[in-house]
N, C-alpha and C. Protein backbone atom coordinates (compact mmCIF):
# COMPACT_ATOMS: atom_id res chain seq x y z
N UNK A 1 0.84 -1.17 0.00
CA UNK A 1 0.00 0.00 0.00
C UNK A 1 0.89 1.24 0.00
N UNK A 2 0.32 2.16 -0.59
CA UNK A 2 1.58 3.35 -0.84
C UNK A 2 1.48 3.93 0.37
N UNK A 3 2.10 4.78 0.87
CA UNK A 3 1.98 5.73 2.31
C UNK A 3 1.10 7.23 1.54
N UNK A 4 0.82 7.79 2.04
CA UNK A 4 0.89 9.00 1.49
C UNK A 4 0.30 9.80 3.22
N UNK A 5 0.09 11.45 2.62
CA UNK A 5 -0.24 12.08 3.97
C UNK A 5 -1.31 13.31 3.63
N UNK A 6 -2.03 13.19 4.41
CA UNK A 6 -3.72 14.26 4.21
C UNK A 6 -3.28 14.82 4.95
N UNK A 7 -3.60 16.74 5.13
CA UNK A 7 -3.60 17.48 5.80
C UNK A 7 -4.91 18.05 5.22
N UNK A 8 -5.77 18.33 6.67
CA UNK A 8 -7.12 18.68 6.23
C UNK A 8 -7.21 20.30 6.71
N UNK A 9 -7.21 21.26 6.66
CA UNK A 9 -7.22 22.69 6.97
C UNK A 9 -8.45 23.76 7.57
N UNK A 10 -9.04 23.65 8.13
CA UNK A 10 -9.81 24.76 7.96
C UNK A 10 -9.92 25.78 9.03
N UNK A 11 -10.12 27.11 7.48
CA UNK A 11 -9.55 28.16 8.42
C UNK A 11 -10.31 29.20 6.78
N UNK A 12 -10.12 30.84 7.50
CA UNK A 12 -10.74 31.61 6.91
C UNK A 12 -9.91 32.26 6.55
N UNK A 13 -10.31 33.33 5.56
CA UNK A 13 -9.39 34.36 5.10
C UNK A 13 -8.31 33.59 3.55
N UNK A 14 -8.78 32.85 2.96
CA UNK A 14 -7.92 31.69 2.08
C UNK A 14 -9.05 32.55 1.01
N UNK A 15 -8.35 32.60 -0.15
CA UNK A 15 -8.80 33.57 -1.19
C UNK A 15 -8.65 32.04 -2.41
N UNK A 16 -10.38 32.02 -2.25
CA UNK A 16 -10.29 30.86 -2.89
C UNK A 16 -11.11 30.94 -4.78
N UNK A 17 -10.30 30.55 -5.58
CA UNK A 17 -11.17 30.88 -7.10
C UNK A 17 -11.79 29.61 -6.89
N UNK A 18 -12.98 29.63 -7.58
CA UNK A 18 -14.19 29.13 -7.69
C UNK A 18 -13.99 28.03 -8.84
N UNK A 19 -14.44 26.92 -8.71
CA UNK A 19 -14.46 25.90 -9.30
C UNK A 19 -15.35 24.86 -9.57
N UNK A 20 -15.28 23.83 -10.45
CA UNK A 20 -16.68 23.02 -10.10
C UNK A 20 -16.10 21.45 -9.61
N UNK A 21 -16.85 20.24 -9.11
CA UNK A 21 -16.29 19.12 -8.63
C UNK A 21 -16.57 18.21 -8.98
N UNK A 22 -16.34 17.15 -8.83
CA UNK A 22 -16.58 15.62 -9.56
C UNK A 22 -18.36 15.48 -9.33
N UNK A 23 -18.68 14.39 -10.21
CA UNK A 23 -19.91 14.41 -9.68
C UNK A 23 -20.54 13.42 -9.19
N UNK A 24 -19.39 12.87 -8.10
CA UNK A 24 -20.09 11.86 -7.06
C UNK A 24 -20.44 12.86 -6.06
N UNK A 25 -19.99 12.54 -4.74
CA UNK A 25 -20.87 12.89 -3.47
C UNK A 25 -19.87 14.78 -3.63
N UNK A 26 -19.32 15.21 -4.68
CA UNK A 26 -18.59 16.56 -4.70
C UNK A 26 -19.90 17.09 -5.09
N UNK A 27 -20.82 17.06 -5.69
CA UNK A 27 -21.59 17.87 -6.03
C UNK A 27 -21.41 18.01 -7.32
N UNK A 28 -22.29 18.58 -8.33
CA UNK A 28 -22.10 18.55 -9.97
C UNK A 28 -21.05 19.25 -10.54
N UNK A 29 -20.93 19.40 -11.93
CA UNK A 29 -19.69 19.72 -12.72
C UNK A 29 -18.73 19.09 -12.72
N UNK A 30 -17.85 19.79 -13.49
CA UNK A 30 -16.75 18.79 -13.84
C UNK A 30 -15.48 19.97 -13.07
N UNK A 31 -14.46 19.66 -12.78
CA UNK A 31 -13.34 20.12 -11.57
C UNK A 31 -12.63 21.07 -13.18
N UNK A 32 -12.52 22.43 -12.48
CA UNK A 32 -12.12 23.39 -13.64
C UNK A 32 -10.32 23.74 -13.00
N UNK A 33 -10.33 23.41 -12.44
CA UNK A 33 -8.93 23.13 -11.38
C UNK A 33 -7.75 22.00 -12.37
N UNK A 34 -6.61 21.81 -11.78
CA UNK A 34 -5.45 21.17 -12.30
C UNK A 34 -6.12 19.99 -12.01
N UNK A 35 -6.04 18.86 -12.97
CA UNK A 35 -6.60 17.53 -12.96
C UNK A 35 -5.12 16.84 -11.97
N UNK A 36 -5.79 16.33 -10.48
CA UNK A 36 -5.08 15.04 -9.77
C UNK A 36 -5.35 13.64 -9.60
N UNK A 37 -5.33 13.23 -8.45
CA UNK A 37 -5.89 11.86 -9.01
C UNK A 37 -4.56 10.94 -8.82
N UNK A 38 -4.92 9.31 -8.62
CA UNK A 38 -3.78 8.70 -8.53
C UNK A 38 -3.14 8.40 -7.44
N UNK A 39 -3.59 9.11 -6.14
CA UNK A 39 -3.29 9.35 -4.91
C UNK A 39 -3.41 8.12 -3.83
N UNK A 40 -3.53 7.14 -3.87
CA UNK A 40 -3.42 5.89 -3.65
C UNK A 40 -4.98 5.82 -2.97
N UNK A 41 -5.89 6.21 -2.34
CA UNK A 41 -7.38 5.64 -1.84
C UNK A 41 -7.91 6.87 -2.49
N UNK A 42 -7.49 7.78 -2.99
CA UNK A 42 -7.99 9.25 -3.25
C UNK A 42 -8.67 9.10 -4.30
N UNK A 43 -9.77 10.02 -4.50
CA UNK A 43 -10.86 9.87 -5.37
C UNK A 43 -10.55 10.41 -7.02
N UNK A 44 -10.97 10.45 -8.69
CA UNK A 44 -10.45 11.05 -9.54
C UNK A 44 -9.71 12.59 -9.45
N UNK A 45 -10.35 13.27 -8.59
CA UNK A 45 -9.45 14.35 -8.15
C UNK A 45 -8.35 14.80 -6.77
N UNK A 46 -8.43 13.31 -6.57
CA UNK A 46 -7.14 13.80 -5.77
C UNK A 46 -7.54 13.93 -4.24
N UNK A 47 -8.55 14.13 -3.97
CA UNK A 47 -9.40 14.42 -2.70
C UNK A 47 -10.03 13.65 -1.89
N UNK A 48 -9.41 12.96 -0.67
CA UNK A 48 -10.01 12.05 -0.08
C UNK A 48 -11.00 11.88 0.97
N UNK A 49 -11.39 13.11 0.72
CA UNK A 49 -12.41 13.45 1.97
C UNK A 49 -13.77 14.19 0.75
N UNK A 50 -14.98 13.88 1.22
CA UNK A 50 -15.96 14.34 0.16
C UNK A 50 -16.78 15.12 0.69
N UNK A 51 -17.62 16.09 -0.38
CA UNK A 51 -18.52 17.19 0.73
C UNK A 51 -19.52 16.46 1.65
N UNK A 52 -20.18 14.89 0.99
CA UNK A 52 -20.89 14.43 2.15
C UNK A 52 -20.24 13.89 3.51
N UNK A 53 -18.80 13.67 3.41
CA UNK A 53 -18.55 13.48 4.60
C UNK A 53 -17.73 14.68 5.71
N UNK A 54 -17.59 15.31 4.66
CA UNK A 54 -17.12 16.78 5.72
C UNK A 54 -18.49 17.25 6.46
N UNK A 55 -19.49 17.85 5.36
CA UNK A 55 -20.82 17.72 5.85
C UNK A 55 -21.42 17.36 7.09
N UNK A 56 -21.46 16.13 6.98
CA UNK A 56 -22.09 15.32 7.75
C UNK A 56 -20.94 15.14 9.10
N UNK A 57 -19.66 15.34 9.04
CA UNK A 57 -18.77 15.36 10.61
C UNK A 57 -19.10 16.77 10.86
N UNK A 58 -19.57 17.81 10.35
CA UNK A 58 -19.19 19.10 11.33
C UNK A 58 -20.69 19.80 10.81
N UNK A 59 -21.70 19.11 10.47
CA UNK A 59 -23.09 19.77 10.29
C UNK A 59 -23.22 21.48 9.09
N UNK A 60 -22.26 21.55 8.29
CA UNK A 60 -22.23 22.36 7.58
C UNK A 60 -22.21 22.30 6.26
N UNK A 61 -22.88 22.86 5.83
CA UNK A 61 -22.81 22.67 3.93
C UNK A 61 -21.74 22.81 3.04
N UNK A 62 -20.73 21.89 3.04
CA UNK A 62 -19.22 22.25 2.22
C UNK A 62 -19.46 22.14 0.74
N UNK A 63 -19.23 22.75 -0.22
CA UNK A 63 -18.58 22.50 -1.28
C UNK A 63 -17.35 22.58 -1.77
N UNK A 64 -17.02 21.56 -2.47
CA UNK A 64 -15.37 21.74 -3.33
C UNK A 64 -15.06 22.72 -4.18
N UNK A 65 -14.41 23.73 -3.56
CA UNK A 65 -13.68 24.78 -4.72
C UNK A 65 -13.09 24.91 -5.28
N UNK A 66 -12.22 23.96 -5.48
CA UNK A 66 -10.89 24.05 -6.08
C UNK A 66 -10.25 22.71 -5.72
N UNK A 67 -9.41 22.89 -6.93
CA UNK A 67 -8.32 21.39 -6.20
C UNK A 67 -7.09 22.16 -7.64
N UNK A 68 -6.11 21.67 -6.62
CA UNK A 68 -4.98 22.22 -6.92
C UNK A 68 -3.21 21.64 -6.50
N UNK A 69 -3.30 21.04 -7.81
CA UNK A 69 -1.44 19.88 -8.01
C UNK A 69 -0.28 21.00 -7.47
N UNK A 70 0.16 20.02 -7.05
CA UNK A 70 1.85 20.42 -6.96
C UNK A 70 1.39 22.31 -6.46
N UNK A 71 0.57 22.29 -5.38
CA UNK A 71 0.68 23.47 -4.26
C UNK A 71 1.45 23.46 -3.38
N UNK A 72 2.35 24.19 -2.90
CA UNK A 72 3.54 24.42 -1.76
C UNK A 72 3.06 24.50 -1.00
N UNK A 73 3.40 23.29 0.50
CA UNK A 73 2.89 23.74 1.62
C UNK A 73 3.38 25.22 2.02
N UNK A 74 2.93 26.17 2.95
CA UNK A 74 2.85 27.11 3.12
C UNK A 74 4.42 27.32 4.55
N UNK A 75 3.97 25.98 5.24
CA UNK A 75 4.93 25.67 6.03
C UNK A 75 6.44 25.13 5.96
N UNK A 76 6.02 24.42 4.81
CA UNK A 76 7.37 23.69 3.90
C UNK A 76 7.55 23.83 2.65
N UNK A 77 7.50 24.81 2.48
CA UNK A 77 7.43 24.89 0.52
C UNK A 77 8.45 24.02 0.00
N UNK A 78 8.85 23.78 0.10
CA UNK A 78 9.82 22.31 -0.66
C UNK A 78 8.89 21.46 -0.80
N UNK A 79 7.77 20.86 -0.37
CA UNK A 79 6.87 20.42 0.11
C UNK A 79 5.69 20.67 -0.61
N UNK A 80 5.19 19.59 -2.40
CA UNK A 80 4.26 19.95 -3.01
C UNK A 80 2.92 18.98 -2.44
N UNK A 81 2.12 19.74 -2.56
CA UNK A 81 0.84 18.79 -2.02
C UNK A 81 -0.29 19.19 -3.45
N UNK A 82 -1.07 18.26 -3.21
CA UNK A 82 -2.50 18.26 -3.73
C UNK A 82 -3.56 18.69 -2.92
N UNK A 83 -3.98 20.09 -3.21
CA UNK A 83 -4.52 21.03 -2.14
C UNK A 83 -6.11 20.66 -2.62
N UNK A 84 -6.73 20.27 -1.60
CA UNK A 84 -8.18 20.37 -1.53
C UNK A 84 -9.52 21.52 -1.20
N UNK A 85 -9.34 22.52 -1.96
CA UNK A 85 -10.32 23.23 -1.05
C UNK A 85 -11.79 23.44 -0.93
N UNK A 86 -12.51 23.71 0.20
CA UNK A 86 -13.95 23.80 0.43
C UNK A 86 -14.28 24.93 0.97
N UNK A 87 -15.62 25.25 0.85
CA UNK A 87 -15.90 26.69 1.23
C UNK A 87 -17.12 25.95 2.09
N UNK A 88 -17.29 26.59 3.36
CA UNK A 88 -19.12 26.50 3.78
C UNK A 88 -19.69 27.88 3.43
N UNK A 89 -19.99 28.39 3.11
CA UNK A 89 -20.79 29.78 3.02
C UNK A 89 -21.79 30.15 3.89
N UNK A 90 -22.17 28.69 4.92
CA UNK A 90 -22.93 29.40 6.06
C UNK A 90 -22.65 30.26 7.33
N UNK A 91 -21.09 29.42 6.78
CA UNK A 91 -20.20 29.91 8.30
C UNK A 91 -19.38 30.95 7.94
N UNK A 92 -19.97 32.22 8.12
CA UNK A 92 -19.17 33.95 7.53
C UNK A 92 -18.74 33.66 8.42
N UNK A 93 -17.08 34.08 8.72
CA UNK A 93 -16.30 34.67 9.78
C UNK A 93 -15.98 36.35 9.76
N UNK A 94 -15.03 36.96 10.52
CA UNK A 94 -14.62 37.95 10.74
C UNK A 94 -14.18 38.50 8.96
N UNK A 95 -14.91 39.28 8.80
CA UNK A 95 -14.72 40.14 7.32
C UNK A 95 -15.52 39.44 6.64
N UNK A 96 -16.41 38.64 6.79
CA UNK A 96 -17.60 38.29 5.74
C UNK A 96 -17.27 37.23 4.99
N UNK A 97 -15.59 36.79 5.16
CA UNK A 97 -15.12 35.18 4.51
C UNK A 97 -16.21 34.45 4.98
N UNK A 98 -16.03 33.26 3.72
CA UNK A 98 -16.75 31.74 4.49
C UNK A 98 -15.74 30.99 4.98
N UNK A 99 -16.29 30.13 5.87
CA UNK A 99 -15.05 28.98 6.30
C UNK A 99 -14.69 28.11 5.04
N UNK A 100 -13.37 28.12 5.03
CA UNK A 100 -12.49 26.93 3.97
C UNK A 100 -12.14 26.28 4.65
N UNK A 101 -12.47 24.67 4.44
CA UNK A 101 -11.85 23.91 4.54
C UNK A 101 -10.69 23.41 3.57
N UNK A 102 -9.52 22.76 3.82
CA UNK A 102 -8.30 22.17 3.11
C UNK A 102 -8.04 21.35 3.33
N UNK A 103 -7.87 20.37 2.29
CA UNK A 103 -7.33 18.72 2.41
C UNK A 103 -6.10 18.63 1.56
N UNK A 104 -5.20 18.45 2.03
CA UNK A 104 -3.88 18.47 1.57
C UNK A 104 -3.02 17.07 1.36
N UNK A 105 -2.89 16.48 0.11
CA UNK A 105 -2.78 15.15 -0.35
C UNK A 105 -1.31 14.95 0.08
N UNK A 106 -0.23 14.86 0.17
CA UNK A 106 1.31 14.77 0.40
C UNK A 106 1.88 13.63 -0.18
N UNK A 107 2.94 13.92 -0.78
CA UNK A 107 3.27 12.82 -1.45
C UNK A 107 4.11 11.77 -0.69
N UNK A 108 4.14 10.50 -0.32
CA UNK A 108 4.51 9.78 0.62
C UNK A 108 6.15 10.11 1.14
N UNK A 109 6.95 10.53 -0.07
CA UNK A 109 8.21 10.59 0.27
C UNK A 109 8.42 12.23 1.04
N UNK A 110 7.15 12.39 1.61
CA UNK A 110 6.88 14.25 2.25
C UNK A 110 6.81 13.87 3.72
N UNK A 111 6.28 12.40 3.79
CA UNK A 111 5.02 12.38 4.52
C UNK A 111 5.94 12.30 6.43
N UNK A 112 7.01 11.73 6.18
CA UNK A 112 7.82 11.38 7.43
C UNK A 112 8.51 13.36 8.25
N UNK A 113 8.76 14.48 7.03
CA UNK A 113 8.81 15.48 7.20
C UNK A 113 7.90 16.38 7.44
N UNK A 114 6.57 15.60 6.91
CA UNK A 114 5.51 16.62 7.23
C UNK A 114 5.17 16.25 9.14
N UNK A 115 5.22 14.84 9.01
CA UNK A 115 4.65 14.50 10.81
C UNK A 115 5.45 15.67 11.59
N UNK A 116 7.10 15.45 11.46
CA UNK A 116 7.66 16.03 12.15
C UNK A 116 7.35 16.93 12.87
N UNK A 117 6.90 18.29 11.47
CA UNK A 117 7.10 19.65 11.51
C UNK A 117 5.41 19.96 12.37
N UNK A 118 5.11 18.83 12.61
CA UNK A 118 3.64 19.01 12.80
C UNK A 118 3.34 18.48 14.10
N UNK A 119 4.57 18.25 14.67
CA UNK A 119 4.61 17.29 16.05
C UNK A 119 5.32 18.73 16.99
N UNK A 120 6.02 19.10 16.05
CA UNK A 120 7.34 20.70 16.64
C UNK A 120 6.64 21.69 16.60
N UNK A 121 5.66 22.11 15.81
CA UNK A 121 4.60 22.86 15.12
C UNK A 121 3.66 22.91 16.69
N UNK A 122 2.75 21.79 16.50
CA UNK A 122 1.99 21.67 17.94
C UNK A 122 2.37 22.06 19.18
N UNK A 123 3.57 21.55 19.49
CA UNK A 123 4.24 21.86 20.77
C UNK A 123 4.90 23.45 20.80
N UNK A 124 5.51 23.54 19.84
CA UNK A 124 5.94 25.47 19.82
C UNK A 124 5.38 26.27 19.86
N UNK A 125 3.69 26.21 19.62
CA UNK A 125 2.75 26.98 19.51
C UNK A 125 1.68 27.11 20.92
N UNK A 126 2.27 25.76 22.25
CA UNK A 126 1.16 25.33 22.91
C UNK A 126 0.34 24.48 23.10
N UNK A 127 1.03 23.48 21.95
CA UNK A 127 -0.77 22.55 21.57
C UNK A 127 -0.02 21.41 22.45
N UNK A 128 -0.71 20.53 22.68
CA UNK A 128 -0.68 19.34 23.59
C UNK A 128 -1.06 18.09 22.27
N UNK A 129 -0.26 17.13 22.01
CA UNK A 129 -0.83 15.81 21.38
C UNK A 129 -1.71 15.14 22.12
N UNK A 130 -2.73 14.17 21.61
CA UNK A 130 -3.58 13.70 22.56
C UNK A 130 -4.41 12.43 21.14
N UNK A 131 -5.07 11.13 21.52
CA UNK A 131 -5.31 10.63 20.68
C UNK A 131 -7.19 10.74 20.40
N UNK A 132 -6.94 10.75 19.47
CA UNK A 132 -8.63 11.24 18.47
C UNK A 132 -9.09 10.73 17.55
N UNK A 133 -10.11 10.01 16.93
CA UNK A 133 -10.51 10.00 16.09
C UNK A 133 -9.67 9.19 15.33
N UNK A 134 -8.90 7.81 15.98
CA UNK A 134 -8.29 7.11 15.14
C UNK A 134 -7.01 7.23 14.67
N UNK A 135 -6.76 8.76 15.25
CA UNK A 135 -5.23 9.20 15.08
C UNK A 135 -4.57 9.87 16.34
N UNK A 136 -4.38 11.06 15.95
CA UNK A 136 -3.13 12.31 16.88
C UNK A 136 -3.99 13.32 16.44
N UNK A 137 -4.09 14.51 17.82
CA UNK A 137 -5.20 16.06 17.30
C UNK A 137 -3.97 16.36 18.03
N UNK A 138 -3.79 17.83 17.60
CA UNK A 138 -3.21 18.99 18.37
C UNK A 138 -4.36 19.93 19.03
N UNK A 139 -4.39 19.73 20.30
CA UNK A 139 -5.05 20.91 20.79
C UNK A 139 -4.68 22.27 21.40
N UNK A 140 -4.87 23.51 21.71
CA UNK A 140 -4.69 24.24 21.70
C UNK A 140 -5.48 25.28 22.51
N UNK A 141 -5.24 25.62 23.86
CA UNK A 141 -6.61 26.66 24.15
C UNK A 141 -8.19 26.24 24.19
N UNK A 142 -7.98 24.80 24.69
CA UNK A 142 -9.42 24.27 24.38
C UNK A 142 -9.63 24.06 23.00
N UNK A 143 -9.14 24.07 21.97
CA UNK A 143 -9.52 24.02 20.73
C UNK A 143 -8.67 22.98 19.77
N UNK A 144 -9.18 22.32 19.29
CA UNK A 144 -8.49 20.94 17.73
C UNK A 144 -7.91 22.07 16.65
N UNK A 145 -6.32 21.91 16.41
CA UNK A 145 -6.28 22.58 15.34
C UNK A 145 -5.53 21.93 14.57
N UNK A 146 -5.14 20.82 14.91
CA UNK A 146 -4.19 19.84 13.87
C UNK A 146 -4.33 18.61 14.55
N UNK A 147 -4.37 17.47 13.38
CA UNK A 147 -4.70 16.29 13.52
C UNK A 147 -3.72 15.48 12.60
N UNK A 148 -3.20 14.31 13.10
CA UNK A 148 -3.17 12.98 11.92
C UNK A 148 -3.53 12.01 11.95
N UNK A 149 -3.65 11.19 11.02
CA UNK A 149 -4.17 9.48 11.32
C UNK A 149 -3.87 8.55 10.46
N UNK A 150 -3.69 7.26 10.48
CA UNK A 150 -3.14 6.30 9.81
C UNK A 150 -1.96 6.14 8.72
N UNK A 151 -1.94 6.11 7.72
CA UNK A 151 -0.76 6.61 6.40
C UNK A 151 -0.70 8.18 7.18
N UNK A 152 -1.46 8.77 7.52
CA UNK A 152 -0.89 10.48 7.93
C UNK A 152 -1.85 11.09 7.66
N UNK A 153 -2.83 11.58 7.94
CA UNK A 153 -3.86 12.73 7.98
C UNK A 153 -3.57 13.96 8.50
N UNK A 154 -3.50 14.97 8.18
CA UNK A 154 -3.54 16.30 9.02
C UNK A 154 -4.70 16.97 9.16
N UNK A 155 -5.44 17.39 9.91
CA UNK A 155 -6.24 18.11 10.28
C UNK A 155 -5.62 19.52 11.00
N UNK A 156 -6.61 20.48 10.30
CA UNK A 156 -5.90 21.84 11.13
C UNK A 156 -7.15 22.83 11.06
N UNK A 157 -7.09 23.61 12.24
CA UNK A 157 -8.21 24.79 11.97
C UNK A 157 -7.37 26.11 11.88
N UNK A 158 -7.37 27.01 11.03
CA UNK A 158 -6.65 27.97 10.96
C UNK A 158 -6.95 29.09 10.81
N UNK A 159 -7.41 29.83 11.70
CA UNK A 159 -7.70 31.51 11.47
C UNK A 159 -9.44 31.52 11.45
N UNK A 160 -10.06 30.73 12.17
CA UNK A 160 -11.64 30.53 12.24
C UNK A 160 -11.40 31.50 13.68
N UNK A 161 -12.70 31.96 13.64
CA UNK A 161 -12.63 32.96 14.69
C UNK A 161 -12.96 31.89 16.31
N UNK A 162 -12.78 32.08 16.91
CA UNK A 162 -12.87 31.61 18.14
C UNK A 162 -14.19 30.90 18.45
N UNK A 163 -15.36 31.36 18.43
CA UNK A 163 -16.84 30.44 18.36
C UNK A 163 -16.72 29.65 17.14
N UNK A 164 -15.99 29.85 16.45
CA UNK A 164 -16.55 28.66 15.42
C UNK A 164 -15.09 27.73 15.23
N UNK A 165 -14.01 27.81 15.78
CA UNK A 165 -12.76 26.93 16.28
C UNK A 165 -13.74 26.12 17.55
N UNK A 166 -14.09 26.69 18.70
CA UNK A 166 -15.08 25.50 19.54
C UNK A 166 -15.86 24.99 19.08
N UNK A 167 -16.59 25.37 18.15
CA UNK A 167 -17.67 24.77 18.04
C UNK A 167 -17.77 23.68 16.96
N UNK A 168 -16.42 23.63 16.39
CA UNK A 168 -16.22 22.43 15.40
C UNK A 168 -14.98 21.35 16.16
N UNK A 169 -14.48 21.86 17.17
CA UNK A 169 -13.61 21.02 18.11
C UNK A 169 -14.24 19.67 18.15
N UNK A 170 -15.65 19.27 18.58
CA UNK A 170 -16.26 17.77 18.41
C UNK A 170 -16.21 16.94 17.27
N UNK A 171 -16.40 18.00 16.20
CA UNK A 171 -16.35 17.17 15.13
C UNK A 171 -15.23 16.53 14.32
N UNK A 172 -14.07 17.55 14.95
CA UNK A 172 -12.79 16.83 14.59
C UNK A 172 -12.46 15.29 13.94
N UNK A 173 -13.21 14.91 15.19
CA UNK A 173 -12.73 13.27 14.81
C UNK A 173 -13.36 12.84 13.96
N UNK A 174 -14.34 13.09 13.87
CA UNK A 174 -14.78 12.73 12.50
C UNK A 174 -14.48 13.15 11.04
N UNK A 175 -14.23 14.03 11.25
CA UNK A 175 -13.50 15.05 10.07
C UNK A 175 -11.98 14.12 9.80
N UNK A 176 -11.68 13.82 10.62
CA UNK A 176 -9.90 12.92 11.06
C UNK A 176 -10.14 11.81 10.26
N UNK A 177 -11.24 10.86 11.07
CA UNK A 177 -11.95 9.55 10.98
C UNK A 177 -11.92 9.63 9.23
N UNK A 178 -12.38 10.64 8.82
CA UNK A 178 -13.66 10.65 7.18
C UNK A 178 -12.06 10.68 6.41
N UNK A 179 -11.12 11.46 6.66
CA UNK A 179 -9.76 11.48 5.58
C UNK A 179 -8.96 10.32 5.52
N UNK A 180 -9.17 9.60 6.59
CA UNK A 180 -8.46 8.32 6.70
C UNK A 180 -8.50 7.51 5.75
């Protein structure tokens, strides 16, 4: 089985162009984004987490906005991923953004550098490891803002305003659970 590593993101203020998604559980159209795919359990575009199951772990209406090859992590730019993104549009934050979610595909030979930086990451910032949802969450201030699980999942909440970082803290694991 290949390794590979998900980092799932969500957080506001991500300036996202508009796109359309596969048309299983993504919702209709066809993905106007860089064609991925190939990703060892990952779906024709690259994305292993779907709007019905983001959905359905954190009770919000996601759609897929974008998907996007060989994106630089932000943290490791050496570091190309297959960026997943979602918008909820119910959940405005601070300046009228919607919440984005991000699922971040990693390519297996990433995947032992990405844990790392994400184990040093957690702890430099405050966060405490703790086990969740089948994997590792970073918590933070009462709050889930990074996760992994099995081959490597990341979960992260990033720049959600404070009521809506708690108030998706439960659903984490499922959100963790669904990228696995």
């Amino acid at each position: 089985m290949r390794r590979r590593l998900v980092a799932v993101v969500v957080c506001v203020g991500v300036t996202v162009a508009g796109c359309g998604s596969s048309e299983n559980q993504r919702g209709s159209g066809q993905p106007t984004g860089e064609a991925t795919g190939g990703m060892g359990d990952a779906s024709a575009d690259g994305c292993p987490v779907t709007e019905t199951e983001l959905s359905s772990a954190t009770s919000l209406a996601w759609k897929l906005a974008e998907t996007r090859k060989d994106h630089a992590l932000e943290t490791m730019e050496s570091v190309k991923v297959t960026a997943c993104l979602y918008t909820a549009e119910e959940a405005q934050q601070l300046g009228g953004d919607p919440l984005v979610a991000r699922v971040d595909v990693v390519d297996p030979k990433d995947a032992d550098a990405v844990l790392e930086n994400f184990s040093s990451t957690c702890t430099e910032l405050g966060g405490t490891e703790r086990a969740a949802g089948g994997g590792t969450v970073c918590e933070r201030n009462g709050a889930v803002v990074d996760g992994h699980i099995g081959n490597l999942v990341v979960v992260s909440i990033v720049n959600a305003d404070k009521d809506t970082a708690a108030r998706l803290t439960p659903s984490f694991e499922k959100v963790l659970a669904s990228a696995g």
